[in-house]
N, C-alpha and C. Protein backbone atom coordinates (compact mmCIF):
# COMPACT_ATOMS: atom_id res chain seq x y z
N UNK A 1 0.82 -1.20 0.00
CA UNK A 1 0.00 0.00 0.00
C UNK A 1 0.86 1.26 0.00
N UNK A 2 1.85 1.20 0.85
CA UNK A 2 2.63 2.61 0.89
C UNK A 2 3.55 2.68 -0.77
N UNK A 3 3.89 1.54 -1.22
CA UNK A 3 4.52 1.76 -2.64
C UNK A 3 3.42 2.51 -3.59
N UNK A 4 2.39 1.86 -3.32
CA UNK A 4 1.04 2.61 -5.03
C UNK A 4 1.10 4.27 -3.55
N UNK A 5 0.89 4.65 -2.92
CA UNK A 5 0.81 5.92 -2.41
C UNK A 5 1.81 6.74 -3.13
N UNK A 6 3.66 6.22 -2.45
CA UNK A 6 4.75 6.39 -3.33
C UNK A 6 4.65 6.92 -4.78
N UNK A 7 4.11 5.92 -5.58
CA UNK A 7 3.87 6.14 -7.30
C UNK A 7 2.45 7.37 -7.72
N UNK A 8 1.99 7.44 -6.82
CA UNK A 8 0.58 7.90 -6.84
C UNK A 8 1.37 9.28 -6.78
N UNK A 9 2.15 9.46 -5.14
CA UNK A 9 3.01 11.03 -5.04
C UNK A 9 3.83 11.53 -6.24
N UNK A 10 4.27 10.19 -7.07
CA UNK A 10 5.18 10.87 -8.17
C UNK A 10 4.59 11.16 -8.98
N UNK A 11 3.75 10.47 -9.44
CA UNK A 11 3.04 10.77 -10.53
C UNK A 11 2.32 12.02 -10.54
N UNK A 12 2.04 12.60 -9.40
CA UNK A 12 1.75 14.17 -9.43
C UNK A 12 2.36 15.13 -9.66
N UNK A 13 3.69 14.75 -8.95
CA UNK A 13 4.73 15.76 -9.35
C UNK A 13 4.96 15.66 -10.66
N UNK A 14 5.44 14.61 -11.23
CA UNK A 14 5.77 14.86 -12.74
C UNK A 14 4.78 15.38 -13.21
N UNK A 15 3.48 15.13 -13.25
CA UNK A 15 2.35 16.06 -14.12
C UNK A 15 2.22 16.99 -13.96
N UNK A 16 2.53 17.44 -12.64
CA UNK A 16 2.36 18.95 -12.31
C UNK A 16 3.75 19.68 -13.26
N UNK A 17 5.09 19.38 -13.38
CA UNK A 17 5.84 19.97 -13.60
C UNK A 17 5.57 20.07 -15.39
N UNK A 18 4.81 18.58 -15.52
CA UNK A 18 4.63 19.07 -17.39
C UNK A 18 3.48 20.28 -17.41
N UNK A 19 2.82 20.56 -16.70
CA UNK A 19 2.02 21.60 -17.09
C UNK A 19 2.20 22.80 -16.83
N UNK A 20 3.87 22.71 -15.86
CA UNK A 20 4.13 23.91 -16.07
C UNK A 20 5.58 24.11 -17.13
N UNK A 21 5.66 23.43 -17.92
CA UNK A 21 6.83 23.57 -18.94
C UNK A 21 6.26 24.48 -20.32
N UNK A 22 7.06 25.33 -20.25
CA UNK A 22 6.72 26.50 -21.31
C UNK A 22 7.49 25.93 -22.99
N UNK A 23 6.74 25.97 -23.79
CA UNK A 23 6.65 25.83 -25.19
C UNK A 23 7.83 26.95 -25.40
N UNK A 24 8.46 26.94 -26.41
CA UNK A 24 9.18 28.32 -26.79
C UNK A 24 8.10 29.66 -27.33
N UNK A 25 6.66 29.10 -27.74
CA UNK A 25 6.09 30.34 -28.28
C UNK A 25 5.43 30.52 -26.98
N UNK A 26 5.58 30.04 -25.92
CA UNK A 26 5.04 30.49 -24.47
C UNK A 26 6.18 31.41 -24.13
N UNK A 27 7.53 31.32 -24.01
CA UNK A 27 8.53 31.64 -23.59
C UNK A 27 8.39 32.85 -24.78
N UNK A 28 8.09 33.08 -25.30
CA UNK A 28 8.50 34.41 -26.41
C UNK A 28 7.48 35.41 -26.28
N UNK A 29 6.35 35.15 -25.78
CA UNK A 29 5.03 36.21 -25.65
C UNK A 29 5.90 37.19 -24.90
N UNK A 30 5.88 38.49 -24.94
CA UNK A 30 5.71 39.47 -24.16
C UNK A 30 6.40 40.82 -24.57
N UNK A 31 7.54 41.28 -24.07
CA UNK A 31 8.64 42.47 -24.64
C UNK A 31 9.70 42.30 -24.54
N UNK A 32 10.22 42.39 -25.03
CA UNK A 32 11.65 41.89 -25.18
C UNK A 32 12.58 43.64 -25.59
N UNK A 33 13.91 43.75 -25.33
CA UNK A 33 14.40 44.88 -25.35
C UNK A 33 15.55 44.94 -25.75
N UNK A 34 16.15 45.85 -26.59
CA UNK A 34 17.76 45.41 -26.83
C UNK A 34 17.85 46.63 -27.81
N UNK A 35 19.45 46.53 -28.27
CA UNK A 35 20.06 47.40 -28.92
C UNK A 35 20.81 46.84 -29.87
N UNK A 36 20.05 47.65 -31.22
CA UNK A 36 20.91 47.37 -32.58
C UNK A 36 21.16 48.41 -32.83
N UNK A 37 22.23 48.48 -34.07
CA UNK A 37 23.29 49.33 -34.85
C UNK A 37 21.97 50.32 -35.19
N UNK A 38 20.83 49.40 -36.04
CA UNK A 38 20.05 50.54 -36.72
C UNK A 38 19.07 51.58 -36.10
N UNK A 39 18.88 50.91 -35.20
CA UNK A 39 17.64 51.65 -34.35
C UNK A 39 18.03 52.22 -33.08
N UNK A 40 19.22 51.99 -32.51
CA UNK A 40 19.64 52.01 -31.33
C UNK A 40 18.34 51.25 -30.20
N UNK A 41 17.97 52.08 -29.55
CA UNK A 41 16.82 51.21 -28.73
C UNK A 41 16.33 50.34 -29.02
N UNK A 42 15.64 49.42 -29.31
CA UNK A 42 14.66 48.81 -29.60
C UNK A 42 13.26 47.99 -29.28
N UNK A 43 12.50 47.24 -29.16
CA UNK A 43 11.41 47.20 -28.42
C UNK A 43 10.58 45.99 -28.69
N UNK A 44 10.06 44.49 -28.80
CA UNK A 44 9.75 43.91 -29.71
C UNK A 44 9.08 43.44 -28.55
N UNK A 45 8.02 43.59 -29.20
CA UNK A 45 6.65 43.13 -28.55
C UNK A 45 6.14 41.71 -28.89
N UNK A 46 5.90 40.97 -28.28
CA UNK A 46 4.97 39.87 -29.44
C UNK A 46 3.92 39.48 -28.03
N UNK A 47 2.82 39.22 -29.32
CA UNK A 47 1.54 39.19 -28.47
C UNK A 47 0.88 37.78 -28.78
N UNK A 48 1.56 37.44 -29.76
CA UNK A 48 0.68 35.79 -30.09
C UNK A 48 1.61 35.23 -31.12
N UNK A 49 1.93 33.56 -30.61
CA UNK A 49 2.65 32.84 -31.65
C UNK A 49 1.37 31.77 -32.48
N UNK A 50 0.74 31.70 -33.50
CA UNK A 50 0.51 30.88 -34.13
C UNK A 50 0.33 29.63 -34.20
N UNK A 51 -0.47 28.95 -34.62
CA UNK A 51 0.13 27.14 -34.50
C UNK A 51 1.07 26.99 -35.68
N UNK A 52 1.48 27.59 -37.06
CA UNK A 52 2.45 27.68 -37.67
C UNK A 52 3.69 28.43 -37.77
N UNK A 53 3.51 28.74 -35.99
CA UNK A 53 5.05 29.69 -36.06
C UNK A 53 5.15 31.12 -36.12
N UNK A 54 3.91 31.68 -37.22
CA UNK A 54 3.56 33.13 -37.09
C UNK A 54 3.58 33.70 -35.85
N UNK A 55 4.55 34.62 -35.83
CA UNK A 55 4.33 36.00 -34.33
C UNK A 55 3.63 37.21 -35.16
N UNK A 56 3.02 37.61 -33.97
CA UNK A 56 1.99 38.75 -34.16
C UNK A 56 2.75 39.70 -33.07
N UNK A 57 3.00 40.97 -33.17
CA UNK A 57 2.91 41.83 -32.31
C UNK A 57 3.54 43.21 -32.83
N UNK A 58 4.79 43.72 -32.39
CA UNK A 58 5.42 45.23 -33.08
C UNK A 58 6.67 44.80 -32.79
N UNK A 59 7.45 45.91 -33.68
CA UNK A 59 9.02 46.11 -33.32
C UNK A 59 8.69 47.76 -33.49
N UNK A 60 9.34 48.65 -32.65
CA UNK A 60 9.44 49.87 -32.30
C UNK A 60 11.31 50.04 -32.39
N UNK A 61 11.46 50.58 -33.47
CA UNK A 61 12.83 51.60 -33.45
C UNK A 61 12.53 52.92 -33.04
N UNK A 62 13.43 53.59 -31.73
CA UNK A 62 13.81 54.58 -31.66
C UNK A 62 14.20 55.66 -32.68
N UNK A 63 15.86 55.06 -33.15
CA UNK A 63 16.12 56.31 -33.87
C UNK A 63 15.36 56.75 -34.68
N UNK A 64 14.35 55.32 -35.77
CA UNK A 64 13.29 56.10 -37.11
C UNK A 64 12.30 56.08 -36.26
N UNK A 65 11.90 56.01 -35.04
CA UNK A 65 10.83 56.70 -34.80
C UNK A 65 9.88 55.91 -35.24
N UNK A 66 9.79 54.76 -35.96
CA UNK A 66 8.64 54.09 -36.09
C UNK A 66 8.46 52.54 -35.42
N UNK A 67 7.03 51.94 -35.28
CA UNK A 67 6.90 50.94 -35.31
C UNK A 67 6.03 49.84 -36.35
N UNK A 68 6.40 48.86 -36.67
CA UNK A 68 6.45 48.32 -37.50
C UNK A 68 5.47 46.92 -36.91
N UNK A 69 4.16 46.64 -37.40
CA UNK A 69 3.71 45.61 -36.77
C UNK A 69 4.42 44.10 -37.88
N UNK A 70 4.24 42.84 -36.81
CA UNK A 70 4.72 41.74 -37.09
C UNK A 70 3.64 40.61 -37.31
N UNK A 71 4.37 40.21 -38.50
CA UNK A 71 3.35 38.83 -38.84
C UNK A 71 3.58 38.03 -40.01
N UNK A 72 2.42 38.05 -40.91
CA UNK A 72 3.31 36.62 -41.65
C UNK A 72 3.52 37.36 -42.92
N UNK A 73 3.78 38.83 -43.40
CA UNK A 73 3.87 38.84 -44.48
C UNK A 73 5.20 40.45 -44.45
N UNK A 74 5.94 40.79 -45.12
CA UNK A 74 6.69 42.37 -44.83
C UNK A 74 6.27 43.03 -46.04
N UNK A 75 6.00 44.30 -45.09
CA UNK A 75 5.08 45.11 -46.49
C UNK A 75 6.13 46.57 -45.78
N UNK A 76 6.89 47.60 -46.97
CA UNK A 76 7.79 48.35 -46.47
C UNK A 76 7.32 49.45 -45.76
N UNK A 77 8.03 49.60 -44.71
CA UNK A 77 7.50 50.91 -43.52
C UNK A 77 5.70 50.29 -42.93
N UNK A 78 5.73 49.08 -43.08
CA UNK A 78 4.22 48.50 -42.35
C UNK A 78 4.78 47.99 -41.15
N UNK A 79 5.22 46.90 -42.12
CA UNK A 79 5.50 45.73 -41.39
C UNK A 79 6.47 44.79 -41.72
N UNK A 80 6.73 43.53 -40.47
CA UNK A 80 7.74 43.03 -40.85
C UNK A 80 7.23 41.59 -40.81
N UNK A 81 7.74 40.10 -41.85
CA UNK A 81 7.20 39.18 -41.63
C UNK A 81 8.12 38.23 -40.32
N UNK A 82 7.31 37.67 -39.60
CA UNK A 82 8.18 37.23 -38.40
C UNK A 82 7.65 35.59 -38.03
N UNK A 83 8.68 34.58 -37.94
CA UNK A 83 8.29 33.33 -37.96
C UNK A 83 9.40 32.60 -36.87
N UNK A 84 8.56 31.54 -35.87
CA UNK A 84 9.01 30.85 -34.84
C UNK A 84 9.45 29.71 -35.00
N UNK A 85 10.45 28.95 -35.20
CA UNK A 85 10.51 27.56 -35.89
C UNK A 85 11.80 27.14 -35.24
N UNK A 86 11.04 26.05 -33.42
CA UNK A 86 11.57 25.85 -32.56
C UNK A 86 12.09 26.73 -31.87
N UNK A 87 13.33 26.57 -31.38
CA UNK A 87 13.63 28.20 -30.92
C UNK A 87 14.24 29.51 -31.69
N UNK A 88 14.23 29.75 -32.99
CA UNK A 88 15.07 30.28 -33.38
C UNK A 88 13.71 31.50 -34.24
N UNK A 89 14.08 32.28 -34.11
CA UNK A 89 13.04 33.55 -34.82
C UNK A 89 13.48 34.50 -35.82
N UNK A 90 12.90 34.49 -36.87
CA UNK A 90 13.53 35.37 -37.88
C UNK A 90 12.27 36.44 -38.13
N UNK A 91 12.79 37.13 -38.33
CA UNK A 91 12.12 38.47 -38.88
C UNK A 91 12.64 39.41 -39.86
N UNK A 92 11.93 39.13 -40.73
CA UNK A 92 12.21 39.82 -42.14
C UNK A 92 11.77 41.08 -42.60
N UNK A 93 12.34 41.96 -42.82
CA UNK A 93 11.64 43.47 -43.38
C UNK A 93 11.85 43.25 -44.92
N UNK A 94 10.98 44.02 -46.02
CA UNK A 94 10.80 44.16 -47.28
C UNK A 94 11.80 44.73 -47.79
N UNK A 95 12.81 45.45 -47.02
CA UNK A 95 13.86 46.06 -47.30
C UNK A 95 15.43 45.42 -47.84
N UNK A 96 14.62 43.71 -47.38
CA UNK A 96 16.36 43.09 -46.76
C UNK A 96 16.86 42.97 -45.18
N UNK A 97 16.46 43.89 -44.47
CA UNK A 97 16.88 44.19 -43.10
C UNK A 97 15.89 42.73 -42.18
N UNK A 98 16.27 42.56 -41.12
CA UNK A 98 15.71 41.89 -39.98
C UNK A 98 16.46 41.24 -39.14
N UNK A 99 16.13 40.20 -38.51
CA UNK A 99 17.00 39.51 -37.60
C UNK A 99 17.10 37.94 -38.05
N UNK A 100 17.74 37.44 -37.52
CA UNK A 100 18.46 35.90 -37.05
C UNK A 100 18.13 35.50 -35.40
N UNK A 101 17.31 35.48 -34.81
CA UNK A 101 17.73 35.32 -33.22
C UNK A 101 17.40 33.73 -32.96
N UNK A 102 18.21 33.71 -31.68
CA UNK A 102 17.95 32.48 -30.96
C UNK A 102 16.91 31.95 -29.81
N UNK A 103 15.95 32.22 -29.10
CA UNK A 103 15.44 32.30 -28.14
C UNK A 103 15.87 31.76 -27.01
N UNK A 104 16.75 31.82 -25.54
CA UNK A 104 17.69 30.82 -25.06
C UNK A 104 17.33 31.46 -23.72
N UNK A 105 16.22 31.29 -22.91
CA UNK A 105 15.31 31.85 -21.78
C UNK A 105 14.87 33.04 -21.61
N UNK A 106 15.51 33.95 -21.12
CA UNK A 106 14.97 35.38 -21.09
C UNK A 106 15.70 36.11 -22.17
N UNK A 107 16.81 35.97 -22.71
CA UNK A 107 17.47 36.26 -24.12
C UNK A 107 17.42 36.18 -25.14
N UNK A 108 17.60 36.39 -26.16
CA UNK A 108 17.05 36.29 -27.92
C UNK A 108 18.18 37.16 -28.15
N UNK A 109 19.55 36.06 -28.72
CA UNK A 109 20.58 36.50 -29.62
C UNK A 109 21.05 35.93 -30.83
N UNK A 110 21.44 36.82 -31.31
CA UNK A 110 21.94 36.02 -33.02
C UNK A 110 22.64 37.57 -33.64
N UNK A 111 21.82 37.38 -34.66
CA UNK A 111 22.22 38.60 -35.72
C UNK A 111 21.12 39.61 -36.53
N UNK A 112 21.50 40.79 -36.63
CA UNK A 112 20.68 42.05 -37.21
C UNK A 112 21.00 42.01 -38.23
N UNK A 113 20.12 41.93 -39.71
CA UNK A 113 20.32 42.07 -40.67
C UNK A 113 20.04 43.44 -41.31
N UNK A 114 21.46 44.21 -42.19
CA UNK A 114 21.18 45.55 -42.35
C UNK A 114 21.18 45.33 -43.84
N UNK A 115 20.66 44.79 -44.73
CA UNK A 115 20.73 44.91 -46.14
C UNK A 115 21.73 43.51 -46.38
N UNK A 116 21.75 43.30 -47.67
CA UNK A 116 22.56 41.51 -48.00
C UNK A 116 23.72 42.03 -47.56
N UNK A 117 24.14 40.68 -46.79
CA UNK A 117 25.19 40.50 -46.43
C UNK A 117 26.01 41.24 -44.73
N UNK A 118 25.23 41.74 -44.73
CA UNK A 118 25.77 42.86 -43.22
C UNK A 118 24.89 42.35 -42.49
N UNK A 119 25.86 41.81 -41.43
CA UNK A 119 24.98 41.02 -40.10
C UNK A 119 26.11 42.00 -39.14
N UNK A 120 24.74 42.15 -37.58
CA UNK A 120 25.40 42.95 -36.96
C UNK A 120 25.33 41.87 -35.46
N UNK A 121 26.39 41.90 -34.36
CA UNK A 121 25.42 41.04 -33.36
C UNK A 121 24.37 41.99 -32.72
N UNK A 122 23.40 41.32 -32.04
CA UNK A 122 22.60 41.94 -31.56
C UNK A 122 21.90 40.99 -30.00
N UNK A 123 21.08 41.52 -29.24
CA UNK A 123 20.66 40.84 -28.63
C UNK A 123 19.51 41.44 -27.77
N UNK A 124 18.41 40.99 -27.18
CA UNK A 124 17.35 41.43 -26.37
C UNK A 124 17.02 40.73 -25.14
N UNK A 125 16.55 41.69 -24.39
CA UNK A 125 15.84 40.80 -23.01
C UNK A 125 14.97 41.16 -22.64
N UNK A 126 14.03 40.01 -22.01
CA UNK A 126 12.79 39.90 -22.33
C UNK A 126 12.47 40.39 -20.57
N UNK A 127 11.49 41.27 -20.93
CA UNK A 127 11.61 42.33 -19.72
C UNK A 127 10.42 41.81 -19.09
């Protein structure tokens, strides 16, 4: 009797801990913050990942002063197209420009793309 109690206690804990294990598009909802070459400040919001990976939310540059909403398509000075695939997130502007990042807990690093070929490092934290 005290062994099935035993298995009974574990078996809670492990279930409990899978329901609290965060997905990477769980881990990516919110604001994230950092500094690139182009924008200096920066600001990246995401408000919803997709069941195909699509993020929805903004990127806000400082220096141009604009923000740019995110999703599945880049349309120039709109928007930018932005896709989740496992942990790694790219975001594309119509320009050429966007990112490379990694998602790696509260961090998202890789590379800023400023036109072909010019990668800058970059990195954000998710505030």
């Amino acid at each position: 009797m005290r062994g099935l109690a035993h298995i009974s206690a574990l078996l809670s804990v492990v279930i409990a801990f899978g329901a609290l294990a965060q997905t990477p598009a769980d881990q990516l909802r919110g604001t994230w913050i950092g500094d690139t070459p182009a924008c200096g400040s920066a600001k990246l919001n995401v408000a919803s990942v997709d069941a195909s990976g699509v993020v929805r939310g903004s990127f806000e540059c400082t220096k141009r002063n604009s923000v740019l909403s995110l999703g599945d398509k880049a349309e120039f000075n709109k928007s930018m197209a932005a896709k989740l695939r496992g942990q790694n997130l790219d975001i594309e502007g119509a320009n050429g420009t966007g990112f490379q990042l990694v998602l790696q807990g509260k961090q998202l690093t890789g590379s800023g793309l400023n036109g072909p070929g010019v990668k800058n490092p970059v990195a954000f934290s998710k505030q």
